[in-house]
Each structure stands twice: as structure tokens, then as C-alpha cells.
C-alpha atoms as a PDB file:
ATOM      1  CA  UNK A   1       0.000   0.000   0.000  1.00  0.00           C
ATOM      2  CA  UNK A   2       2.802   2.510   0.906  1.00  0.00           C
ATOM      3  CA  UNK A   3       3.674   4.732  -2.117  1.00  0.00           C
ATOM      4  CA  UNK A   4       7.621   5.046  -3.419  1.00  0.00           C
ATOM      5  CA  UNK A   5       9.246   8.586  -2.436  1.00  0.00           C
ATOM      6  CA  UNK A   6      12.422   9.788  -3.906  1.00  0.00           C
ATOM      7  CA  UNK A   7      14.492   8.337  -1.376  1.00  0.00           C
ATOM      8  CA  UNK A   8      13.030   4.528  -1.305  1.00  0.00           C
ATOM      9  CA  UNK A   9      11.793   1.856  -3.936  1.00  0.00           C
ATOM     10  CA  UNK A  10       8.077   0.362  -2.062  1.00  0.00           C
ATOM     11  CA  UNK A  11       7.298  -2.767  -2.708  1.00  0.00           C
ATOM     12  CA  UNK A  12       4.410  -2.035  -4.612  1.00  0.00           C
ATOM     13  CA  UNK A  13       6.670  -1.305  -7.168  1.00  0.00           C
ATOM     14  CA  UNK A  14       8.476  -3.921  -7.081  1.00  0.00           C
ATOM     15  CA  UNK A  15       8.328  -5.734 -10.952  1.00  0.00           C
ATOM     16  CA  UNK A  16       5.964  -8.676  -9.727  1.00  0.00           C
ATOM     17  CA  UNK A  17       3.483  -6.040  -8.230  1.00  0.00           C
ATOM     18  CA  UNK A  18       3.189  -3.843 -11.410  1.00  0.00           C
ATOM     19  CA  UNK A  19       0.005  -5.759 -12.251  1.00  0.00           C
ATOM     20  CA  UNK A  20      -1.473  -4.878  -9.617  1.00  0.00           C
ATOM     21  CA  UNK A  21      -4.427  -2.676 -10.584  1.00  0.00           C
ATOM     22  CA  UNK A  22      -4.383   1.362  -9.171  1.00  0.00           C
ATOM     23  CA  UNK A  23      -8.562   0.985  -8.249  1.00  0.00           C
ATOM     24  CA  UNK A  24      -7.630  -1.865  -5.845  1.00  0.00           C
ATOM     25  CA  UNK A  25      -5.373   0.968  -3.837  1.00  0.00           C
ATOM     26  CA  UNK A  26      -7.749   3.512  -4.365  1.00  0.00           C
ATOM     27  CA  UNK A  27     -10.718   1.212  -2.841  1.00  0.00           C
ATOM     28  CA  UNK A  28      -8.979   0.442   0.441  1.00  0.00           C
ATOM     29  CA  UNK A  29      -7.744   4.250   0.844  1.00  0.00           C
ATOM     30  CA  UNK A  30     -11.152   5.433   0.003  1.00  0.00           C
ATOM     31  CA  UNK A  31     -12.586   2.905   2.507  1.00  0.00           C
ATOM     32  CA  UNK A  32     -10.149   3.982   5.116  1.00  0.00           C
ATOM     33  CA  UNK A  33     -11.396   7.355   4.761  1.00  0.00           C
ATOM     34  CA  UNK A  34     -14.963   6.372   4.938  1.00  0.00           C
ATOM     35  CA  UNK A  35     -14.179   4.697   8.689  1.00  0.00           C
ATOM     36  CA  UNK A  36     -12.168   7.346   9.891  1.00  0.00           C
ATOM     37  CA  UNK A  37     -14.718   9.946   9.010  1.00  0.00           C
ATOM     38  CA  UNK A  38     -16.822   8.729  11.787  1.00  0.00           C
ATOM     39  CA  UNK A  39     -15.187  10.252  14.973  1.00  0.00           C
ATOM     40  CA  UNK A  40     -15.704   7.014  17.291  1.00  0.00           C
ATOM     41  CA  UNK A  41     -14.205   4.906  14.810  1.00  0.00           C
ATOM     42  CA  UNK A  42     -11.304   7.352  13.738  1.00  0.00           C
ATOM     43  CA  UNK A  43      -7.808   5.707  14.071  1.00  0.00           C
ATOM     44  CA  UNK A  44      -8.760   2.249  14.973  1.00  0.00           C
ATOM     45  CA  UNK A  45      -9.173  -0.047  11.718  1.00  0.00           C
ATOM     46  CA  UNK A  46      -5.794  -0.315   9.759  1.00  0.00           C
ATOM     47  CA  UNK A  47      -5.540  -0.513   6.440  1.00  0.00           C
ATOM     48  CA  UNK A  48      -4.468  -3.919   6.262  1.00  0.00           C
ATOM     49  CA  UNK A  49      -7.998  -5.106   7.983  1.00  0.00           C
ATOM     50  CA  UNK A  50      -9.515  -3.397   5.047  1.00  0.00           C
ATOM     51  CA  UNK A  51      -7.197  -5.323   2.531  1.00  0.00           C
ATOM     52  CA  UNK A  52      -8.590  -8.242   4.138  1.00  0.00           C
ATOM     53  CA  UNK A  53     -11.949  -7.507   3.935  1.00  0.00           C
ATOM     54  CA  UNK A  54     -12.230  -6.012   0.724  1.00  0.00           C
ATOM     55  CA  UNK A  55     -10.258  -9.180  -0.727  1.00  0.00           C
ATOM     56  CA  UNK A  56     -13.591 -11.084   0.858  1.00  0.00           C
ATOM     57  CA  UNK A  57     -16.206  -8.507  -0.588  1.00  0.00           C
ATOM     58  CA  UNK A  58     -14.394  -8.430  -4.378  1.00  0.00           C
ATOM     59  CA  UNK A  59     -14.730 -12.504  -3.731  1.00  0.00           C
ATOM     60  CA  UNK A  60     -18.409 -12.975  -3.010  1.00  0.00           C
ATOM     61  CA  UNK A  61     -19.192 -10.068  -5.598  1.00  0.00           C
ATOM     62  CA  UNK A  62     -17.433 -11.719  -8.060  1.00  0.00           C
ATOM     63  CA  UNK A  63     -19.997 -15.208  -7.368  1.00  0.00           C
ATOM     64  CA  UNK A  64     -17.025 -16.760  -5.111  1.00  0.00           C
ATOM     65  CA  UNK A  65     -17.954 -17.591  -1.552  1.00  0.00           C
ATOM     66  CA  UNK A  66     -18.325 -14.780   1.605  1.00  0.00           C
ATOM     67  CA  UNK A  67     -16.634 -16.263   4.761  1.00  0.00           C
ATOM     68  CA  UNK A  68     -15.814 -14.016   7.785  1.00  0.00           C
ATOM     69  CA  UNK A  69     -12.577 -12.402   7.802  1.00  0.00           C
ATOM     70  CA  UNK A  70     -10.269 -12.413  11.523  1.00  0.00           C
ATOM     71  CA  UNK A  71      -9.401  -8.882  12.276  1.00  0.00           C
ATOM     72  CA  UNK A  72      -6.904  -7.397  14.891  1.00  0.00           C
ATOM     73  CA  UNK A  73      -3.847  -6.706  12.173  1.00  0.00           C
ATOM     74  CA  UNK A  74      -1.622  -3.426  12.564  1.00  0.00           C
ATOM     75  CA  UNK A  75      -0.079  -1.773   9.760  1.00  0.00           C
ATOM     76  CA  UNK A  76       3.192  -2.578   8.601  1.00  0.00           C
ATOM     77  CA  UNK A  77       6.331  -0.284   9.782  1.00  0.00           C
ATOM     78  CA  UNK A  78       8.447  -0.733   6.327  1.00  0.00           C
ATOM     79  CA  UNK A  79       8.535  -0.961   2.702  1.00  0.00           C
ATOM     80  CA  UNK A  80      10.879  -1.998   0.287  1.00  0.00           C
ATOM     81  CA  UNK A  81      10.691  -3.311  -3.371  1.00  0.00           C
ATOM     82  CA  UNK A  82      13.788  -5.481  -2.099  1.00  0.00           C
ATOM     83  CA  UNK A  83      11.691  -7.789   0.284  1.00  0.00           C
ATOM     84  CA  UNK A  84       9.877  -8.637  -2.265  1.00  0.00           C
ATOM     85  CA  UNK A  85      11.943 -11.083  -3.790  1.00  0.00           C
ATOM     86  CA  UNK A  86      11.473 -14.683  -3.093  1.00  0.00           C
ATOM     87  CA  UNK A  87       8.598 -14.190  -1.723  1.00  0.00           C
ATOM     88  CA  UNK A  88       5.939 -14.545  -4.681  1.00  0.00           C
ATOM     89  CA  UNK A  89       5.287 -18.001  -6.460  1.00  0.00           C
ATOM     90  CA  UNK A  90       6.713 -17.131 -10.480  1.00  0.00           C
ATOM     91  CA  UNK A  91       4.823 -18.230 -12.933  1.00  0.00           C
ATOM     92  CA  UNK A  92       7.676 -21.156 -14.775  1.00  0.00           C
ATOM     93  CA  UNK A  93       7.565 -22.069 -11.082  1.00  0.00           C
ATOM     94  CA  UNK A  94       6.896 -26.686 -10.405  1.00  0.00           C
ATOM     95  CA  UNK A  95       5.011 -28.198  -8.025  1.00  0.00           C
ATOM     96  CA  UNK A  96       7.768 -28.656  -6.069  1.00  0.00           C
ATOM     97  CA  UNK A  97       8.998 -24.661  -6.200  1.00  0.00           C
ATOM     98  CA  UNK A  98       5.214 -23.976  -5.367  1.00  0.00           C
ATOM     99  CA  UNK A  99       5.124 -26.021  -2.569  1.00  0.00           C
ATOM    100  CA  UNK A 100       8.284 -25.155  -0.588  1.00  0.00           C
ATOM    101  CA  UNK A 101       7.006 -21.013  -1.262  1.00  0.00           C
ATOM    102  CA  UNK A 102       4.143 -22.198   0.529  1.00  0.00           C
ATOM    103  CA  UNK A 103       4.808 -24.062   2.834  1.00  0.00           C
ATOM    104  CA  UNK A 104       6.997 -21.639   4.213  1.00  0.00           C
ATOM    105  CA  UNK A 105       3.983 -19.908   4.780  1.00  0.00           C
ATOM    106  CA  UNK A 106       2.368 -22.665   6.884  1.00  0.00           C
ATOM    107  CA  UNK A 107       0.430 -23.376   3.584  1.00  0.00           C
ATOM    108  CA  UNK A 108      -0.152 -27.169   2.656  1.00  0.00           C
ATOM    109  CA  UNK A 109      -0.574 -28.188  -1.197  1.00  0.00           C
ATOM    110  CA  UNK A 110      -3.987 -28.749  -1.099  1.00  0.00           C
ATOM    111  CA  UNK A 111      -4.156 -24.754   0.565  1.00  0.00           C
ATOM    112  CA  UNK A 112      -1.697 -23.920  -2.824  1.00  0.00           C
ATOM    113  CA  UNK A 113      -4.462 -25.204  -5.255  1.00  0.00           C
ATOM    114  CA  UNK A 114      -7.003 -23.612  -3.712  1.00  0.00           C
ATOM    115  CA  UNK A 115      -5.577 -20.497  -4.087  1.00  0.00           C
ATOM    116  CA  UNK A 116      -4.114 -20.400  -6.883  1.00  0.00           C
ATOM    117  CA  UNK A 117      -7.749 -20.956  -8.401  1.00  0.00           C
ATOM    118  CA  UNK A 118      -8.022 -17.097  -7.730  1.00  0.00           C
ATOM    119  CA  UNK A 119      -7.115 -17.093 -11.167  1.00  0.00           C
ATOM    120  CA  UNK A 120     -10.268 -17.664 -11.755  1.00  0.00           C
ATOM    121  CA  UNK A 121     -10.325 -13.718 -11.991  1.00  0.00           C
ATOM    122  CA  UNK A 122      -7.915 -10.898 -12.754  1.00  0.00           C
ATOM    123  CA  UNK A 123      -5.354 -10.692 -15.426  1.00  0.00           C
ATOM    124  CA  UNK A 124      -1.881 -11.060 -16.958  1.00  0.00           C
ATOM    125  CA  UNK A 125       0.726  -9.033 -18.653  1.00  0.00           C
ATOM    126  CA  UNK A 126       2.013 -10.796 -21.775  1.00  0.00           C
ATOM    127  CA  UNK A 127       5.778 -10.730 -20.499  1.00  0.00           C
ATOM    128  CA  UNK A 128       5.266 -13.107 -17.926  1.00  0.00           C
ATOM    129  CA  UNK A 129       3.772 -15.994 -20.249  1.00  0.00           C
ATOM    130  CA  UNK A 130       5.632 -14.579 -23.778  1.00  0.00           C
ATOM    131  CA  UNK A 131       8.380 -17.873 -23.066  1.00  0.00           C
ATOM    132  CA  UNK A 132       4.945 -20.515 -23.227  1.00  0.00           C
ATOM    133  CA  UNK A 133       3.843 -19.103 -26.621  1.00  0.00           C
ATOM    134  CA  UNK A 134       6.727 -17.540 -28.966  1.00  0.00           C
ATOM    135  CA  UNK A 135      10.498 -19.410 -27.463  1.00  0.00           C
ATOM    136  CA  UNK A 136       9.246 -22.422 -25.292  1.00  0.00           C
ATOM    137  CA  UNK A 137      12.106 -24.408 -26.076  1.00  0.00           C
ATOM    138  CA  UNK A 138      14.876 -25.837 -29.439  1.00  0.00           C
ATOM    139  CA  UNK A 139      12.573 -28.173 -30.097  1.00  0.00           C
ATOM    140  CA  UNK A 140       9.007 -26.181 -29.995  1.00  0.00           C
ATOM    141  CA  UNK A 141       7.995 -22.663 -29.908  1.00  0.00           C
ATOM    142  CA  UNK A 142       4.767 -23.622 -28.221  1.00  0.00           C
ATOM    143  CA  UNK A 143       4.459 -25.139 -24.705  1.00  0.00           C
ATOM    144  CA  UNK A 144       3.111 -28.500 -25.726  1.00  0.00           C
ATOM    145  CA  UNK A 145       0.747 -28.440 -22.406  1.00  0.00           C
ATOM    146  CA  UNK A 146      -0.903 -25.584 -23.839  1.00  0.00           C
ATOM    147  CA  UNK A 147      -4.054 -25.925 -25.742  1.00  0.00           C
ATOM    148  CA  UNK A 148      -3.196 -25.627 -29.174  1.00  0.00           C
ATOM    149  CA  UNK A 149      -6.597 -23.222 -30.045  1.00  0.00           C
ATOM    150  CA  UNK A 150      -5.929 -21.471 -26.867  1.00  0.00           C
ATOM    151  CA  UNK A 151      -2.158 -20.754 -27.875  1.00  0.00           C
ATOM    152  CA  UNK A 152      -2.801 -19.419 -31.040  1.00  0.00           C
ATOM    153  CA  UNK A 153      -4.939 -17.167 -29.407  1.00  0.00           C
ATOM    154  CA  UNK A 154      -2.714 -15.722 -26.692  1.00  0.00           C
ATOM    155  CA  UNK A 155      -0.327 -15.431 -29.601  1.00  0.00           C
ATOM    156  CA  UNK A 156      -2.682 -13.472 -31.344  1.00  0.00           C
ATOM    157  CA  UNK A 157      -3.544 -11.150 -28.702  1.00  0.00           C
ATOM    158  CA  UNK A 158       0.256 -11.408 -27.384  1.00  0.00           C
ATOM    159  CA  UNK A 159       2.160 -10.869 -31.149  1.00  0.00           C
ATOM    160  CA  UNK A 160       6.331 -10.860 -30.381  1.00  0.00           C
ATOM    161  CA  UNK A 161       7.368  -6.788 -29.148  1.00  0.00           C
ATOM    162  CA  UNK A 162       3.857  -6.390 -27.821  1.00  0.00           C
ATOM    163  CA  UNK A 163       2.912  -3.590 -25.866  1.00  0.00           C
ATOM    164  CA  UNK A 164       4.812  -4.557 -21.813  1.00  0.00           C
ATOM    165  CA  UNK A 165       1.629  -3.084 -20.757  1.00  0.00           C
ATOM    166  CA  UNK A 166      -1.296  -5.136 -22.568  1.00  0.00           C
ATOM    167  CA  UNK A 167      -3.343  -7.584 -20.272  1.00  0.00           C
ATOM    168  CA  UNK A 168      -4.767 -10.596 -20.601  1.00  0.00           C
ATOM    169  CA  UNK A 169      -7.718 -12.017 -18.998  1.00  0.00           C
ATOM    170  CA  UNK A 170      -6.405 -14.979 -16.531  1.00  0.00           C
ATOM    171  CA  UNK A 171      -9.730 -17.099 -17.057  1.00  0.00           C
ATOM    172  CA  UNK A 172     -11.095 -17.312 -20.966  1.00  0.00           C
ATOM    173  CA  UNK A 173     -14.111 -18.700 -19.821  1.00  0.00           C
ATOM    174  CA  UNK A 174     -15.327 -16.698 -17.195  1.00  0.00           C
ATOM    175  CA  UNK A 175     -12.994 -14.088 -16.576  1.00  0.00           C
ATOM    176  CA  UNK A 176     -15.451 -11.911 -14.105  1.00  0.00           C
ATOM    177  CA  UNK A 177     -16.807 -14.912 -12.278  1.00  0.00           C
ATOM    178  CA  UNK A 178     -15.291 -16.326  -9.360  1.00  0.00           C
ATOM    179  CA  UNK A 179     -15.639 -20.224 -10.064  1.00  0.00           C
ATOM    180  CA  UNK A 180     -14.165 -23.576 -10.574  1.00  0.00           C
ATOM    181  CA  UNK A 181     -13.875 -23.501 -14.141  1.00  0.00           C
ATOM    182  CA  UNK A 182      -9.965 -22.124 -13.585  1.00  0.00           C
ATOM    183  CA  UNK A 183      -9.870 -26.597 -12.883  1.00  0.00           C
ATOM    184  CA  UNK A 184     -11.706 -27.124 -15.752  1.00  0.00           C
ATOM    185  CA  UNK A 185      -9.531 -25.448 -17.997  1.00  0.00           C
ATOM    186  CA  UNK A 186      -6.837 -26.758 -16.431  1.00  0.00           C
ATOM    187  CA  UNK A 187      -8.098 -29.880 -17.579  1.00  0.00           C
ATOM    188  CA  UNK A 188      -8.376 -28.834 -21.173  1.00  0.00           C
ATOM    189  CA  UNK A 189      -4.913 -27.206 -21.363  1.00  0.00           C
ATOM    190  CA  UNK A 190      -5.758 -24.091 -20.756  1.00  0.00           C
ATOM    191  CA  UNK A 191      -3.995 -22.934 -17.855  1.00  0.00           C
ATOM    192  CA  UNK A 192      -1.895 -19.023 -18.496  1.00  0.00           C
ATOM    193  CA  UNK A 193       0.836 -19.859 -16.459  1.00  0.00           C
ATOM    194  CA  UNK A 194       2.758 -22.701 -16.155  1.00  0.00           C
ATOM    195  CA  UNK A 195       2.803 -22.633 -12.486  1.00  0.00           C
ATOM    196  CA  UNK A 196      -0.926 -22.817 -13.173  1.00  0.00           C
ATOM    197  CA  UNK A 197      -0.898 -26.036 -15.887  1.00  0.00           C
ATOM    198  CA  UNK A 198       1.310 -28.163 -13.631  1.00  0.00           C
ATOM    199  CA  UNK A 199      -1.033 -28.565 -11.209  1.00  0.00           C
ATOM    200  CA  UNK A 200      -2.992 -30.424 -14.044  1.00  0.00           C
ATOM    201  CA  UNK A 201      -0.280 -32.399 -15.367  1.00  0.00           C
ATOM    202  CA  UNK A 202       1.817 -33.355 -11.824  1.00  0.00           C
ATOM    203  CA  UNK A 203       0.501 -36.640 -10.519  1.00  0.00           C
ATOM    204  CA  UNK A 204       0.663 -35.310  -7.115  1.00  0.00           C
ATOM    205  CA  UNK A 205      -1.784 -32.443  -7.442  1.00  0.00           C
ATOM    206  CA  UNK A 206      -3.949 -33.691 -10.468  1.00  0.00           C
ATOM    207  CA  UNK A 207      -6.415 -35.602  -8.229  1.00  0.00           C
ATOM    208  CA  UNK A 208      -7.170 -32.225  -6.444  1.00  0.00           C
ATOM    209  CA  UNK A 209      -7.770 -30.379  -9.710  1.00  0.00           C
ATOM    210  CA  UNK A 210     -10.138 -33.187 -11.082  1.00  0.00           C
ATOM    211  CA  UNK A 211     -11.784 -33.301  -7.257  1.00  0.00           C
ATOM    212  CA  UNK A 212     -12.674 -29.478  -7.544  1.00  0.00           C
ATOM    213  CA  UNK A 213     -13.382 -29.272 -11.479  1.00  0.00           C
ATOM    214  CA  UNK A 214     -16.607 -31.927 -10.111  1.00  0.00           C
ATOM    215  CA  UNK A 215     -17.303 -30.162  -6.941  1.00  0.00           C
ATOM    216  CA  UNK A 216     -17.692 -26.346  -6.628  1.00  0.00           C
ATOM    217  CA  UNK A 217     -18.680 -26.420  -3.122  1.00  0.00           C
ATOM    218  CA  UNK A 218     -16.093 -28.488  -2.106  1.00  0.00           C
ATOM    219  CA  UNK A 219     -13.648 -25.974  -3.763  1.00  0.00           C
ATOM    220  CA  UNK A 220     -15.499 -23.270  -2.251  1.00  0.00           C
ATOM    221  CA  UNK A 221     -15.030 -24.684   1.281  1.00  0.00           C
ATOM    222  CA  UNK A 222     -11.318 -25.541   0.704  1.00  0.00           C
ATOM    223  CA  UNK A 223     -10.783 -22.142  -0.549  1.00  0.00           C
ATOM    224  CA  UNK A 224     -12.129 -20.729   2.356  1.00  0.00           C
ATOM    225  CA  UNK A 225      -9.702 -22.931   4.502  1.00  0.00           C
ATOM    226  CA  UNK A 226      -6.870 -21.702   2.243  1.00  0.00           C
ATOM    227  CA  UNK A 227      -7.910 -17.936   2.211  1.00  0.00           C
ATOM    228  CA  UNK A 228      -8.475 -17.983   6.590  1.00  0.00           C
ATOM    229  CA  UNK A 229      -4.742 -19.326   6.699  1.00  0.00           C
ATOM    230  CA  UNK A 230      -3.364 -16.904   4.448  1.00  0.00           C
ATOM    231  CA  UNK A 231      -4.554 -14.109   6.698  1.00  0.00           C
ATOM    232  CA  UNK A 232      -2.825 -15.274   9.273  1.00  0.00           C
ATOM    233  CA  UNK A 233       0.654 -14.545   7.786  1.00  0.00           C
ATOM    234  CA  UNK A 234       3.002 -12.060   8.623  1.00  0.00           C
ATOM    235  CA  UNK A 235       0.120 -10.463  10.890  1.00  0.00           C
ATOM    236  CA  UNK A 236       1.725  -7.178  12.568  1.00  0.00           C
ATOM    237  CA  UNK A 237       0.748  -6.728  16.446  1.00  0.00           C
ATOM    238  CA  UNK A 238       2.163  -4.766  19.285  1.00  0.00           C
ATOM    239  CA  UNK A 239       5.271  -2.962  18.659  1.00  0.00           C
ATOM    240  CA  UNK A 240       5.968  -4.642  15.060  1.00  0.00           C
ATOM    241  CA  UNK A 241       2.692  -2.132  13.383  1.00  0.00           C
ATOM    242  CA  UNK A 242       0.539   0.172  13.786  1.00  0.00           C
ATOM    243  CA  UNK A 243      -2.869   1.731  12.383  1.00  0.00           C
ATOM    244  CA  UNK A 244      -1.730   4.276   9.598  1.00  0.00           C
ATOM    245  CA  UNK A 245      -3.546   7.296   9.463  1.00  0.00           C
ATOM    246  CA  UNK A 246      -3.419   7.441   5.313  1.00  0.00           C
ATOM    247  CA  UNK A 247      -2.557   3.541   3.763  1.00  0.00           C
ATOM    248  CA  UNK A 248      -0.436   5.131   1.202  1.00  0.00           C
ATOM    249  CA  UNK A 249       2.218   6.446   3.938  1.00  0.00           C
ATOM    250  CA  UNK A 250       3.773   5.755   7.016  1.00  0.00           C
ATOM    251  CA  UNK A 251       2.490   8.087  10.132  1.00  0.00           C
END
């Protein structure tokens, strides 16, 4: 949330975070200022809270499942576009690179899949899936686990010396709809990322991707699991935050 001044690089802009749309910043500040408007409630929900909870509302708007978010977070005391790194699963990343990201988070696999079906929504930049469709390898130019229709058609919208800044929806099907169908394209090759395919096509996490392409609800639930966990990490308290006064900067 904190903004870049002369002096420091934020992570925010940090070169995995560029994607990251402005309106998502601008609904959390805006919200912040709606709370603190009201006297009784002025400096006591921090921004990250809201994060949280709008993550939930943009969910269960989208058709995905409400579930009640655990508050009691503090504000983070530091920024930099350095701690980033390492920290965010890559998109040529393997089951095994996915897993060990994760779990390092106190995330299982299982907790993994469901999240990364949050691809369900959202986009892509063509740079970080260019490798699956123009220079996969000497042999092919095309990933082979990529639908063939489907990778003529990121080529198409993704042409070699593309614009850096064109996106892509993450979903074809349903990109505005939180569902399971990011399993069942998964199943039909049509996963954007290869961090994203794999789970299709590694033995170990292909039962859980056919499980959840059946069952929405059980997907739902699991995702819910997944999503409570993820909360929990890296929670601020006590000395180590507090509740900024504008999200964008520190107080």
C-alpha cells in the first residue's frame, strides 16, 4: 500500500506487483477514509484489515464464496521493493517450487491449489507468459501443455514486441466470475501460467484439480480454509505495526 518517495523503492513497485491494478489501492484508501470519518471509529481499523476484507467482498461479488474475515492486524512499519523477492510463487515455477514457497507460509498443497484458483479472476501481462507461446524451447515454440486453439490465441492477442503493458484475462471462460472452471480449464490445457498447468499435469496435485473441477462447493469450502490461513501470515501486532492514518504512507 505505501507509495515510493524519492528516497526509497516500495514494494508495490516492485516488478511482480506492477500488475497490480491502481482501483484496488484507491478502494482500500477510500474505505479507510470512509471509517475514519466517523469520529468514534477514527484511528482504529488499519488498512491492512480493510485489505482483508475487501479481498472477501471483491470474492463474493465476483460469485465466489463470503466467509468471515479475523481482524486485529496493525499496519506494517516498512517498505521496500527489495523484500519482495522470493517471496511470490513465479509463474515457470513446479510443483515442487510452489510447494516449498508455501509451505513456508504454513500453507499445505492442497491450501496452494485452492488459491491459486483465484485465477479464476484478474489478469496477466504478456511478459510473464511470452516464453509458453513464442520461445518455449529448441525443439518447440509452443508449450506443448498448452491448448493448441488457446495458444494461437494468446499469440494473437500477445504478437512478439507487444505492448509490456497489454493484459490478458487470466480465465477465458469466465474471466469476471469467481468459479471452478480455472480446474476445468486446467483440464483442457488451458492454464496461463505454467505454475498454473502443472497442477494439471503433476501426478501429485492432479487428483485435487479433477476433485474441484466436479465439486464447486467443495472448492469453495477448501478455498475458504486456504484464504483464513493466508490471513494469518506475517500479521503485525504490538510494537511490530501500527494503524496508519493514510494507507499510502507511514504516520
Amino acid at each position: 500500500m505505501i507509495a515510493s518517495s524519492d528516497g526509497s523503492k516500495a514494494e508495490k513497485d516492485h516488478p511482480d506487483n506492477l500488475s497490480l491494478a491502481g482501483d484496488g489501492f484507491d478502494t482500500v484508501i477510500k474505505a479507510k477514509e470512509a471509517v475514519d470519518a466517523v469520529p468514534s471509529c477514527r484511528n482504529k481499523v488499519s488498512c491492512a484489515d480493510i485489505l482483508a476484507m475487501a479481498t472477501r467482498d471483491v470474492i463474493a461479488l465476483a460469485g465466489g464464496p463470503s466467509y468471515e474475515v479475523e481482524l486485529g492486524r496493525l499496519d506494517g512499519l516498512s517498505s521496500t521493493a527489495g523484500s519482495v523477492d522470493g517471496k511470490l510463487p513465479q509463474p515457470f515455477f513446479n510443483l515442487n517450487q510452489l510447494n516449498s514457497l508455501f509451505a513456508a507460509n504454513g500453507l499445505t498443497q492442497k491450501n496452494m491449489i485452492a488459491l491459486s484458483a483465484a485465477h479464476t479472476i484478474g489478469f496477466s501481462h504478456c511478459s510473464k507468459f511470452a516464453n509458453r507461446i513464442h520461445n518455449f524451447s529448441r525443439e518447440t515454440a509452443v508449450d506443448p501443455a498448452l491448448n493448441q486453439g488457446y495458444a494461437a490465441q494468446l499469440r494473437g492477442m500477445c504478437p512478439k514486441n507487444v505492448d509490456t503493458r497489454i493484459a490478458i484475462d487470466m480465465d477465458p471462460k469466465t474471466p469476471r466470475k469467481f468459479d471452478n472452471v480455472y480446474f476445468l480449464n486446467l483440464k483442457k490445457g488451458k492454464g496461463l501460467f505454467s505454475s498454473d498447468q502443472v497442477l494439471f499435469h503433476d501426478p501429485r496435485s492432479k487428483p485435487t484439480v479433477n476433485t474441484w473441477a466436479n465439486d464447486s462447493h467443495a472448492f469453495k469450502r477448501a478455498f475458504i480454509a486456504a484464504i483464513t490461513k493466508l490471513g494469518r501470515v506475517g500479521v503485525k501486532t504490538g510494537k511490530n505495526g501500527n494503524i496508519r492514518r493514510n494507507c499510502a504512507a507511514f504516520n
